[in-house]
Structures are given as structure tokens and as C-alpha cells.
Protein backbone atom coordinates (compact mmCIF):
# COMPACT_ATOMS: atom_id res chain seq x y z
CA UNK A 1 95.64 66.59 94.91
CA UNK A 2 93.25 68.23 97.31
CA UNK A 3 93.47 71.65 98.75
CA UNK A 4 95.39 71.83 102.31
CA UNK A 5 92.86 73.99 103.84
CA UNK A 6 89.25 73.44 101.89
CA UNK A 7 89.61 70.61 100.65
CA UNK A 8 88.66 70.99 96.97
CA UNK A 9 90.21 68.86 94.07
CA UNK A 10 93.34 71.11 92.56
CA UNK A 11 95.54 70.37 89.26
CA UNK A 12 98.99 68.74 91.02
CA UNK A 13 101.92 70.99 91.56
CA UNK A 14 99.50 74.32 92.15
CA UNK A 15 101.32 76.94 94.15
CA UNK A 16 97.76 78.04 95.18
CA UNK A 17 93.96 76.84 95.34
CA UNK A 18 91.77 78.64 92.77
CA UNK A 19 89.23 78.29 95.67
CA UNK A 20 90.24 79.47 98.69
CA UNK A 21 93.59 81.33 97.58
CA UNK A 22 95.54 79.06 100.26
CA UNK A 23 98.95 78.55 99.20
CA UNK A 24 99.86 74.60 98.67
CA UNK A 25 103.06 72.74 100.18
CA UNK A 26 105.52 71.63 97.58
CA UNK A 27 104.97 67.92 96.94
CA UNK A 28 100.90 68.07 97.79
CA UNK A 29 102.06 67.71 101.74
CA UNK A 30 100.36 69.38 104.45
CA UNK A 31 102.28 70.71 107.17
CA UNK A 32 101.41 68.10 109.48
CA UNK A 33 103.25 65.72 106.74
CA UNK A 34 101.22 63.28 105.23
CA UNK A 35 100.26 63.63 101.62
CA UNK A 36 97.46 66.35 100.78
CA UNK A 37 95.14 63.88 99.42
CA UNK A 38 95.16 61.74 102.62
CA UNK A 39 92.78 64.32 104.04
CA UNK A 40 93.32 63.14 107.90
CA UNK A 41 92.70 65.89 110.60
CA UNK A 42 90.78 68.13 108.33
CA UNK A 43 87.55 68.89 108.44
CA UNK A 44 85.00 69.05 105.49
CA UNK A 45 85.05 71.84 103.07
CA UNK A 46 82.17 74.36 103.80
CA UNK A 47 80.42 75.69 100.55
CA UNK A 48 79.45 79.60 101.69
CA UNK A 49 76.71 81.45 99.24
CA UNK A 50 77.81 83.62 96.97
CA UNK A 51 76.42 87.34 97.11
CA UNK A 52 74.63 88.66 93.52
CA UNK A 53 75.29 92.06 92.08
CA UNK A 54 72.06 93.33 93.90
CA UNK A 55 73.65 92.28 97.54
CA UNK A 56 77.19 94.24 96.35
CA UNK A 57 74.68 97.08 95.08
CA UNK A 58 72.74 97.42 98.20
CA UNK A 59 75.86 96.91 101.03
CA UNK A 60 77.75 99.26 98.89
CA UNK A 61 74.42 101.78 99.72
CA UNK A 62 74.22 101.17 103.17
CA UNK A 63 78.03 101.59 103.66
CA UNK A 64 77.52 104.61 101.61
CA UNK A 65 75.18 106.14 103.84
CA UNK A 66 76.56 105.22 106.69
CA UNK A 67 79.56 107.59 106.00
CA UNK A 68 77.61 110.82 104.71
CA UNK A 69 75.76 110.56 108.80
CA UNK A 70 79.13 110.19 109.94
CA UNK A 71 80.22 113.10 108.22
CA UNK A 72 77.40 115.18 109.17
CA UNK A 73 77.35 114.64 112.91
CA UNK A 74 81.10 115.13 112.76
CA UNK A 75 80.60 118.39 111.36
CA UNK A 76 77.71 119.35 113.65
């Protein structure tokens, strides 16, 4: 069965994609009710990149930042 809102092959009878975390209809239905696999008034799956340690490292910096000049101009 495919996933009801990405659209990626699932084991049948999931509760949820491993994917996307979207929880499945019982019965591999989508709500519109034809089967999941059908795939008719979805659109294609979109495959977003994937961030590396170093991206996580350096957004974790800047949000780090970020908050000590908040908390120095709050204090000024």
C-alpha cells in the first residue's frame, strides 16, 4: 500500500508511514474513499534534503547566539 499523504510504498496494515509519520486509514483507504494504492487526487511525493550534523551544529550556534543578544539588550 502507498502512503495517504507522500506517497511512499508502506508494509499493509501500518497504523503510520515510517516516512512522513502520517497516520494510515484502516483498510489502505484514503479519506476520499478509494483504495490507498489508487493514488488519484494526490500529488507526487516531494523528496526534501536531509540536513548533516554540521547544519544541526551550526543552526544550533546561531540560535544559540541569537538568545545570549536577546538577553543582553533585555537586560540593558
Amino acid at each position: 500500500m502507498l502512503c495517504v499523504k507522500c506517497g511512499k510504498e508502506l508494509a499493509d496494515g501500518v497504523g503510520f508511514c515510517r516516512f512522513c509519520g502520517s497516520p494510515q486509514m484502516a483498510g489502505g483507504t484514503v479519506p476520499g474513499g478509494g483504495p490507498a494504492s489508487a493514488g488519484a487526487g494526490r500529488s507526487p511525493a516531494i523528496d526534501l534534503p536531509t540536513l548533516s550534523t554540521q547544519d544541526y551544529i551550526i543552526v544550533s550556534a546561531l540560535i544559540a547566539i541569537a538568545l545570549l543578544l536577546v538577553l543582553i539588550f533585555a537586560v540593558s
